[in-house]
PDB file of N, CA and C in Angstrom:
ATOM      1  N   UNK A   1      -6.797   5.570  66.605  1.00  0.00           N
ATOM      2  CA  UNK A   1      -7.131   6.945  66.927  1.00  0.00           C
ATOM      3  C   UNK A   1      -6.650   7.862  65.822  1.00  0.00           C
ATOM      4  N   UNK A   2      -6.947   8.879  65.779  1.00  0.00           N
ATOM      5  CA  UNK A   2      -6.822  10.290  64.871  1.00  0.00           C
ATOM      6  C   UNK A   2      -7.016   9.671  63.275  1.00  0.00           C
ATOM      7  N   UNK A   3      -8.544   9.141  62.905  1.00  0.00           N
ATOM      8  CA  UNK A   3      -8.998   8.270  62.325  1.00  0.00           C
ATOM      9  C   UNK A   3      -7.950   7.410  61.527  1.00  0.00           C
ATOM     10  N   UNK A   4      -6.928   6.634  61.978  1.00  0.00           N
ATOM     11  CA  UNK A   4      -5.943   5.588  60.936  1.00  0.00           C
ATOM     12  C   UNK A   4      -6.596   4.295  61.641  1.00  0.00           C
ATOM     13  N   UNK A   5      -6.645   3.428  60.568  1.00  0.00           N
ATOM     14  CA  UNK A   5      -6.592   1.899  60.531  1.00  0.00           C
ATOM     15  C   UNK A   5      -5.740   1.112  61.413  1.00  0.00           C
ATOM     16  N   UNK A   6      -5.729   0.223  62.738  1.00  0.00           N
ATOM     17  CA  UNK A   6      -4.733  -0.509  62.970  1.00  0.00           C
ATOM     18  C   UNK A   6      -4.559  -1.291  62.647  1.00  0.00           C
ATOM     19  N   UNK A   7      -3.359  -1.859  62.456  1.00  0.00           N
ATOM     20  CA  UNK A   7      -2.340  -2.535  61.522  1.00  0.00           C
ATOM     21  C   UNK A   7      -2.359  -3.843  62.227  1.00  0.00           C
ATOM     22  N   UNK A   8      -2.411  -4.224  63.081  1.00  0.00           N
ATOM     23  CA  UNK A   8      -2.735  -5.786  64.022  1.00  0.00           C
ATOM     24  C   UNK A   8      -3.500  -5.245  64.689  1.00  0.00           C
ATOM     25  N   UNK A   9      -3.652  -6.646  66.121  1.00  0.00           N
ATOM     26  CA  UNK A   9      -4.775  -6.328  66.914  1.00  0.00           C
ATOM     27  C   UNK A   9      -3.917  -5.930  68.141  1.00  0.00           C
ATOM     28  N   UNK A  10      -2.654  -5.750  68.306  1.00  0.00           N
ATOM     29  CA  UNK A  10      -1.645  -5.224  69.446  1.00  0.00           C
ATOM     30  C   UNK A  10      -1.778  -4.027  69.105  1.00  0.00           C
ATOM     31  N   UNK A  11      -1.321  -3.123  68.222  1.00  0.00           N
ATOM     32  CA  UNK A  11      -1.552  -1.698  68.010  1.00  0.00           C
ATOM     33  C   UNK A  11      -3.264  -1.557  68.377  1.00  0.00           C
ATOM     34  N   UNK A  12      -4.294  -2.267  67.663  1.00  0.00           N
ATOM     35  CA  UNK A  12      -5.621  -2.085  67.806  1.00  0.00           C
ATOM     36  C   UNK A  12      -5.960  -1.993  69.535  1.00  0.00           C
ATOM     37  N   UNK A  13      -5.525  -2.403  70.258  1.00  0.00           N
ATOM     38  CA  UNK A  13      -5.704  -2.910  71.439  1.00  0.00           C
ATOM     39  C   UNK A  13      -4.844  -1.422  72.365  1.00  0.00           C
ATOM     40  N   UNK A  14      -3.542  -1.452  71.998  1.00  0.00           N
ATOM     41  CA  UNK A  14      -2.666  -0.084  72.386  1.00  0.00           C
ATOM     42  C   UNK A  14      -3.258   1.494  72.034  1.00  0.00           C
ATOM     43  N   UNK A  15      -4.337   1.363  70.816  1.00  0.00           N
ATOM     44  CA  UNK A  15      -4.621   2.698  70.579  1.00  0.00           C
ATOM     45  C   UNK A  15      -6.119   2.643  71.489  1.00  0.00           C
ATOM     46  N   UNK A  16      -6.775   1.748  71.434  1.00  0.00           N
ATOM     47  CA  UNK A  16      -7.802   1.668  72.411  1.00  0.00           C
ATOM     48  C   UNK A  16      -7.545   1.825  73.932  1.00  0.00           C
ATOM     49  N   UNK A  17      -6.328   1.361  74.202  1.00  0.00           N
ATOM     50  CA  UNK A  17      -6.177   1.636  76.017  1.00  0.00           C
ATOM     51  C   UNK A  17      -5.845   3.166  75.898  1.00  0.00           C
ATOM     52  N   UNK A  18      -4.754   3.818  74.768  1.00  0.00           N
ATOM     53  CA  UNK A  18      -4.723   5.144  74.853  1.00  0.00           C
ATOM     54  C   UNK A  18      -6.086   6.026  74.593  1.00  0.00           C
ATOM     55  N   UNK A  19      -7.074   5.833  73.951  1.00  0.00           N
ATOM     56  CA  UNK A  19      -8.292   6.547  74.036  1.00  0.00           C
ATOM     57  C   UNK A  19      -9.125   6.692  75.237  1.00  0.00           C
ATOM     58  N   UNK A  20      -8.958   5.073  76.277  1.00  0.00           N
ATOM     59  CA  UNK A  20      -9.770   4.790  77.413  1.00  0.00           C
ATOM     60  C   UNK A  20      -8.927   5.681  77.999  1.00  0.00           C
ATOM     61  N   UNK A  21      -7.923   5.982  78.469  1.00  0.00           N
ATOM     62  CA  UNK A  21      -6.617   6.385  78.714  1.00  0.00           C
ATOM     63  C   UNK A  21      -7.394   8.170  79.079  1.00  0.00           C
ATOM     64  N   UNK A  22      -7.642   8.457  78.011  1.00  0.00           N
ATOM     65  CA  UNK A  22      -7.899  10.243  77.566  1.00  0.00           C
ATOM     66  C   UNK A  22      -9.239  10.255  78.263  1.00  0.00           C
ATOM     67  N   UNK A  23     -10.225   9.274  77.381  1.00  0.00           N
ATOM     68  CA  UNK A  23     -11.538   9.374  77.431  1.00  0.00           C
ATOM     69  C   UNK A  23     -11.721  10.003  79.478  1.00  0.00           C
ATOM     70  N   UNK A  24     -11.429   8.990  80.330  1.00  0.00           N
ATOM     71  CA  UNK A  24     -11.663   8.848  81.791  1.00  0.00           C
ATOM     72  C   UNK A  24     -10.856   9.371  82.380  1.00  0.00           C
ATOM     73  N   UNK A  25      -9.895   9.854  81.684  1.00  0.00           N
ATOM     74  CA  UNK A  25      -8.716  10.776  83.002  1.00  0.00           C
ATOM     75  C   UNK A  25      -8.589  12.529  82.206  1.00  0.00           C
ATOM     76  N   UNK A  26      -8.363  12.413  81.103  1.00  0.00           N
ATOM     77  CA  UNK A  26      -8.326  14.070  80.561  1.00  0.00           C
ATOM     78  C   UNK A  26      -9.185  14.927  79.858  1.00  0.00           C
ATOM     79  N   UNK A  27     -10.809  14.322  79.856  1.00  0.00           N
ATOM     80  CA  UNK A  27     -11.747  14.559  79.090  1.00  0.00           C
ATOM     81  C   UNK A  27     -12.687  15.492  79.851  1.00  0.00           C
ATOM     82  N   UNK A  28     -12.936  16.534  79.712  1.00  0.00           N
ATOM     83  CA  UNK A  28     -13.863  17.034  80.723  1.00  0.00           C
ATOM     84  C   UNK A  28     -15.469  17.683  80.240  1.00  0.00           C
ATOM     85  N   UNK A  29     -16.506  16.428  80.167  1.00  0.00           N
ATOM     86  CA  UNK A  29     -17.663  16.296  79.422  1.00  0.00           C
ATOM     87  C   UNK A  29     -18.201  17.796  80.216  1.00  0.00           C
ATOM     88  N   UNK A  30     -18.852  18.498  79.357  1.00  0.00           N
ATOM     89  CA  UNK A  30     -20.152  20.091  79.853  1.00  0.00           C
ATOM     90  C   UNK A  30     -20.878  19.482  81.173  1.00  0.00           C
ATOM     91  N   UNK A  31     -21.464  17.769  81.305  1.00  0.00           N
ATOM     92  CA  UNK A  31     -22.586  17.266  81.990  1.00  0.00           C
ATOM     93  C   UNK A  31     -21.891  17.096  83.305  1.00  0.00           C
ATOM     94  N   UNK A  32     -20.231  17.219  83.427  1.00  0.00           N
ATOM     95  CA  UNK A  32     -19.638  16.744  84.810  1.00  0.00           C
ATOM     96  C   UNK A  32     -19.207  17.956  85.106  1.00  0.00           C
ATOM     97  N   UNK A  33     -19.452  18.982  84.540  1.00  0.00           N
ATOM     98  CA  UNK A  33     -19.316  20.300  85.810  1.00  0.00           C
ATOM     99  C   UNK A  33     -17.541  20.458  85.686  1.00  0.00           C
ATOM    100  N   UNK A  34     -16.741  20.135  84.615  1.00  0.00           N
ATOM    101  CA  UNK A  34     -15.507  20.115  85.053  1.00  0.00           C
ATOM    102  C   UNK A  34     -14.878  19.287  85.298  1.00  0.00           C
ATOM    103  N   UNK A  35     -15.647  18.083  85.791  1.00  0.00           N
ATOM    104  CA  UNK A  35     -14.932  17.042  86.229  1.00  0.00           C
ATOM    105  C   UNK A  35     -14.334  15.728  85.406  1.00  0.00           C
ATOM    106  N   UNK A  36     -13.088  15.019  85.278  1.00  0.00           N
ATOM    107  CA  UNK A  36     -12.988  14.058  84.615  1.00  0.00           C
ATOM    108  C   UNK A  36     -14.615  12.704  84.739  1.00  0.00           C
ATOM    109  N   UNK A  37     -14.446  12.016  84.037  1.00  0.00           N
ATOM    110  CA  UNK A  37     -15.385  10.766  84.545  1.00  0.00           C
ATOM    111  C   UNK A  37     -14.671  10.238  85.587  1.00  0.00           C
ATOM    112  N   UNK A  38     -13.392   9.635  85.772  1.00  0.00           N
ATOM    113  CA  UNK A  38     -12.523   8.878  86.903  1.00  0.00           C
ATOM    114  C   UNK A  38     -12.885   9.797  88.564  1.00  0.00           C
ATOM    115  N   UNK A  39     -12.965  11.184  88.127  1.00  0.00           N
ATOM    116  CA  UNK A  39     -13.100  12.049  89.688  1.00  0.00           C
ATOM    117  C   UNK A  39     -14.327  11.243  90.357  1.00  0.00           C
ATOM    118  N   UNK A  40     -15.004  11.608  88.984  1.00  0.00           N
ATOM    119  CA  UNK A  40     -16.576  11.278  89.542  1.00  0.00           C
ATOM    120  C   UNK A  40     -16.790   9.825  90.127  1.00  0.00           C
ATOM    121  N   UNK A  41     -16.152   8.713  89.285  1.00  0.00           N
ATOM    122  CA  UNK A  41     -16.148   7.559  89.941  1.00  0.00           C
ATOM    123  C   UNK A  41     -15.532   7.668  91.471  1.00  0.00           C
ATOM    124  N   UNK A  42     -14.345   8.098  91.440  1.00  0.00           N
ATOM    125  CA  UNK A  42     -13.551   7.792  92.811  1.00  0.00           C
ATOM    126  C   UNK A  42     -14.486   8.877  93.878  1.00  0.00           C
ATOM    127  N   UNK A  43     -15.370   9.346  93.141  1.00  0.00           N
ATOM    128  CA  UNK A  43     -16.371  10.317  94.464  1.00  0.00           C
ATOM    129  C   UNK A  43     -16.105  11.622  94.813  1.00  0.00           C
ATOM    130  N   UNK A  44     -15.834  12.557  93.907  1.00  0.00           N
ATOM    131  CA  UNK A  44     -15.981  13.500  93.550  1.00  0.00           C
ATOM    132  C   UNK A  44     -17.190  14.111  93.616  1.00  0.00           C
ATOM    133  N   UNK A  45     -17.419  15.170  94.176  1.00  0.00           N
ATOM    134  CA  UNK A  45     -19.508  15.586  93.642  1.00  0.00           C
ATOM    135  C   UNK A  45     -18.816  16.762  92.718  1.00  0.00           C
ATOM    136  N   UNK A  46     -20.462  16.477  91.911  1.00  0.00           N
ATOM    137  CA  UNK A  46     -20.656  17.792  91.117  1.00  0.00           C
ATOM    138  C   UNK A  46     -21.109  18.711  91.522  1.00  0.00           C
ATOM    139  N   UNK A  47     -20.172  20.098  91.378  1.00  0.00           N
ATOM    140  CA  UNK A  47     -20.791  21.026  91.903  1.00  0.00           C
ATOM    141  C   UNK A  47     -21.022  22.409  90.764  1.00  0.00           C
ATOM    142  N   UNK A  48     -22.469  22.428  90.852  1.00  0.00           N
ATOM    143  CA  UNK A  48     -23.289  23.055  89.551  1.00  0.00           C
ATOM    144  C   UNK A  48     -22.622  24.381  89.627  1.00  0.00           C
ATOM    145  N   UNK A  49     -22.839  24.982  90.826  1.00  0.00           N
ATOM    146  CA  UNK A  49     -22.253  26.109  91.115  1.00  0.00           C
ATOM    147  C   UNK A  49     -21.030  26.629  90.919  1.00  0.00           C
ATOM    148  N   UNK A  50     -19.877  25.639  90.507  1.00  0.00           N
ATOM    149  CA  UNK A  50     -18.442  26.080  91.287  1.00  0.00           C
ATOM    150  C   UNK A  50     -18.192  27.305  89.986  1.00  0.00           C
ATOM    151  N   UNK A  51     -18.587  27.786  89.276  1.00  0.00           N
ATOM    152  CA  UNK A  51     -17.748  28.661  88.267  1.00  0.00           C
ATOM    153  C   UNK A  51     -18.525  29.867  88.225  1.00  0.00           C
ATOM    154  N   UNK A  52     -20.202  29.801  88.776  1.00  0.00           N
ATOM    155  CA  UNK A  52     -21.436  30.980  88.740  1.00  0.00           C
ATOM    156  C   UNK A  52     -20.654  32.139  89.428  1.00  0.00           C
ATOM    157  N   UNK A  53     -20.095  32.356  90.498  1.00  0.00           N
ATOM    158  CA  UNK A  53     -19.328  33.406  91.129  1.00  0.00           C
ATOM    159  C   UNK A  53     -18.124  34.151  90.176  1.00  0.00           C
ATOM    160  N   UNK A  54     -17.120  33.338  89.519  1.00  0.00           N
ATOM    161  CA  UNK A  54     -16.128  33.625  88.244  1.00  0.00           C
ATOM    162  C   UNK A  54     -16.961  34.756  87.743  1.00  0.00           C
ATOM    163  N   UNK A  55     -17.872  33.684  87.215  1.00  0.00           N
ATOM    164  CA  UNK A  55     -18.576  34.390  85.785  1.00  0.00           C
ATOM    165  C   UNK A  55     -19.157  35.417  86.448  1.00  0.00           C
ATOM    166  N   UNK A  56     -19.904  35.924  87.252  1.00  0.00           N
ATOM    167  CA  UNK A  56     -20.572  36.853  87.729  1.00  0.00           C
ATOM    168  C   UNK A  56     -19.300  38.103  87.881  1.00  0.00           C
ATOM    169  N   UNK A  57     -18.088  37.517  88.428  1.00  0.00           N
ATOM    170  CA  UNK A  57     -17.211  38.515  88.376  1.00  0.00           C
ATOM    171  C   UNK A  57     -16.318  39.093  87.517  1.00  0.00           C
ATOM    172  N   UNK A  58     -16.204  38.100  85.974  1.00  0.00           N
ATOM    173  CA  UNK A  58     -15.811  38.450  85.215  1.00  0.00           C
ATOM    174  C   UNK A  58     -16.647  39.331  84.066  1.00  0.00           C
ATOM    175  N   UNK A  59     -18.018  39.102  84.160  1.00  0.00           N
ATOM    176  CA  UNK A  59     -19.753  40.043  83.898  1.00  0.00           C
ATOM    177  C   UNK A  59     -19.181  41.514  84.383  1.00  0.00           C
ATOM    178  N   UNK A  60     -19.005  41.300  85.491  1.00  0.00           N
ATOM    179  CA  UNK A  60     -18.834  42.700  86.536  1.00  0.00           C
ATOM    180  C   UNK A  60     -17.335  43.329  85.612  1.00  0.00           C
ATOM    181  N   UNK A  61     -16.379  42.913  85.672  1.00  0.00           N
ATOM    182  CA  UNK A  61     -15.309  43.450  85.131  1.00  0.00           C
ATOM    183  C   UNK A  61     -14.875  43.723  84.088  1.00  0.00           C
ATOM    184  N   UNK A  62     -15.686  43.011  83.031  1.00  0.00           N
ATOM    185  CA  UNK A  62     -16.123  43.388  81.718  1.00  0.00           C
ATOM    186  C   UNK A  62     -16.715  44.615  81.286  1.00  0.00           C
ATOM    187  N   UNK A  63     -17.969  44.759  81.921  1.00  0.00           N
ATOM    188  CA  UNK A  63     -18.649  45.983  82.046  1.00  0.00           C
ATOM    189  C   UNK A  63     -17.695  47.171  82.161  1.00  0.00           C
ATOM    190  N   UNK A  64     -17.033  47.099  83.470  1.00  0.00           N
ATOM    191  CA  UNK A  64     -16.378  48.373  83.888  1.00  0.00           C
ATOM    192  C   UNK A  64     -15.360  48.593  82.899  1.00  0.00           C
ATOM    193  N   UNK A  65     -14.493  47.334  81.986  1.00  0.00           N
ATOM    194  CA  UNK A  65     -13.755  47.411  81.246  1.00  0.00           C
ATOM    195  C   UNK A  65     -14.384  48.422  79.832  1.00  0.00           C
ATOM    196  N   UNK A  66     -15.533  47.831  79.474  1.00  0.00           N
ATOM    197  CA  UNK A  66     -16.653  48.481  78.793  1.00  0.00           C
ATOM    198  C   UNK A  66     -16.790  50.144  78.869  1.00  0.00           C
ATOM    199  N   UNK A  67     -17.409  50.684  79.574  1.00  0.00           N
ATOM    200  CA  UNK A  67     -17.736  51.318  80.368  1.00  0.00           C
ATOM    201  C   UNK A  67     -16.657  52.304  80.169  1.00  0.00           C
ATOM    202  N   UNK A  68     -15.325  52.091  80.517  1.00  0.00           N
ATOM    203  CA  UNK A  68     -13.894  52.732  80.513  1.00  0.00           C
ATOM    204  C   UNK A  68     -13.332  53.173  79.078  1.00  0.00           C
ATOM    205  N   UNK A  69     -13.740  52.423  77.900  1.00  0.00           N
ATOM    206  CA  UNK A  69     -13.170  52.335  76.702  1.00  0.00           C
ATOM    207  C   UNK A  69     -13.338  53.982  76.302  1.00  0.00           C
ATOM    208  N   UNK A  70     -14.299  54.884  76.587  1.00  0.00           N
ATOM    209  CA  UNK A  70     -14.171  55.867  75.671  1.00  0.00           C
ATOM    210  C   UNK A  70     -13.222  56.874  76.964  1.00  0.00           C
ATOM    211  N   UNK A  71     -12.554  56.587  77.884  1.00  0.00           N
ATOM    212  CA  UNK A  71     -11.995  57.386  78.176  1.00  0.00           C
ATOM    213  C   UNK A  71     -10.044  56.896  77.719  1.00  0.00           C
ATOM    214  N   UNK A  72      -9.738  55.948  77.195  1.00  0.00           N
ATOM    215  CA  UNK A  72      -8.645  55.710  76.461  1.00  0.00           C
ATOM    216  C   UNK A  72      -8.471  56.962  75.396  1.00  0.00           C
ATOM    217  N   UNK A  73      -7.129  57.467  75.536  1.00  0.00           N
ATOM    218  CA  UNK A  73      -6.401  57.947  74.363  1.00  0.00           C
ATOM    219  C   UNK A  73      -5.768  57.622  74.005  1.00  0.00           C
ATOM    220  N   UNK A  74      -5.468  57.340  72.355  1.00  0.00           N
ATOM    221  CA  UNK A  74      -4.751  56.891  72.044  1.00  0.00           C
ATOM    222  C   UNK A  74      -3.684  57.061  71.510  1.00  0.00           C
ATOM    223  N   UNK A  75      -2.159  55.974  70.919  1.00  0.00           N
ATOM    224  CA  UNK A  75      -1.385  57.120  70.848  1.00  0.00           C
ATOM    225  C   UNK A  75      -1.281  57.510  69.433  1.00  0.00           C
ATOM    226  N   UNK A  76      -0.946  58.267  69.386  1.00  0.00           N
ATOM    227  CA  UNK A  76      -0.999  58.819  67.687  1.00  0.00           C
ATOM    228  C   UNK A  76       0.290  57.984  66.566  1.00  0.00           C
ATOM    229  N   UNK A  77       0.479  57.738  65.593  1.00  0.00           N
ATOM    230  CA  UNK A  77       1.604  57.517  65.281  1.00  0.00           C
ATOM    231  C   UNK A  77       2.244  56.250  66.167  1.00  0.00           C
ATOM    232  N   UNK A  78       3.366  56.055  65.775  1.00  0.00           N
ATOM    233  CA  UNK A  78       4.297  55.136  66.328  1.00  0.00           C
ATOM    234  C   UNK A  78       5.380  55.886  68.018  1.00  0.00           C
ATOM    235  N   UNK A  79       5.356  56.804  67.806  1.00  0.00           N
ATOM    236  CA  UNK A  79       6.072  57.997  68.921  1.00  0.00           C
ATOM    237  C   UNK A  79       4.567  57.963  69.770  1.00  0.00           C
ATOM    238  N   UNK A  80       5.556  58.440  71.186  1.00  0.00           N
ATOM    239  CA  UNK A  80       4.334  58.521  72.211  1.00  0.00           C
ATOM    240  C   UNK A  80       4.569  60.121  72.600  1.00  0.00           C
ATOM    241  N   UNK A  81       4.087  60.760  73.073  1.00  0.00           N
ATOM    242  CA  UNK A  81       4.407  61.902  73.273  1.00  0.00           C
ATOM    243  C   UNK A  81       3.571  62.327  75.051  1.00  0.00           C
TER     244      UNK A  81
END
């Protein structure tokens, strides 16, 4: 892993269980919605939806954040007054 050569086939074998290791338990592919591959095996569903509500509300709060910017003053200088 982290492209080096292994040096026997025990390291070769140890850096491969650590990749399977990442790959199926800490990897979270765009196509699984979030989900590791292992969730999905042990029966997990995908759910297309679960983040559309977030985003819709972070859309919404953006805006208003937007929206708000020209009523900021700012402070002048390093002193606040």
């Amino acid at each position: 892993m982290g492209g080096k050569l292994s040096e026997d086939i025990v390291s070769h074998l140890k850096s491969l269980d650590d990749f399977m290791n990442y790959y199926n338990h800490h990897r979270y592919p765009c196509r699984l919605y979030g989900k590791t591959p292992m969730q999905i095996v042990n029966g997990d569903m995908i759910d297309k939806y679960l983040y559309k509500q977030k985003i819709k509300e972070a859309q919404v709060a953006r805006v208003k954040t937007n929206q708000n910017f020209n009523a900021c003053i700012p402070n002048l200088g390093c002193k606040s007054f």
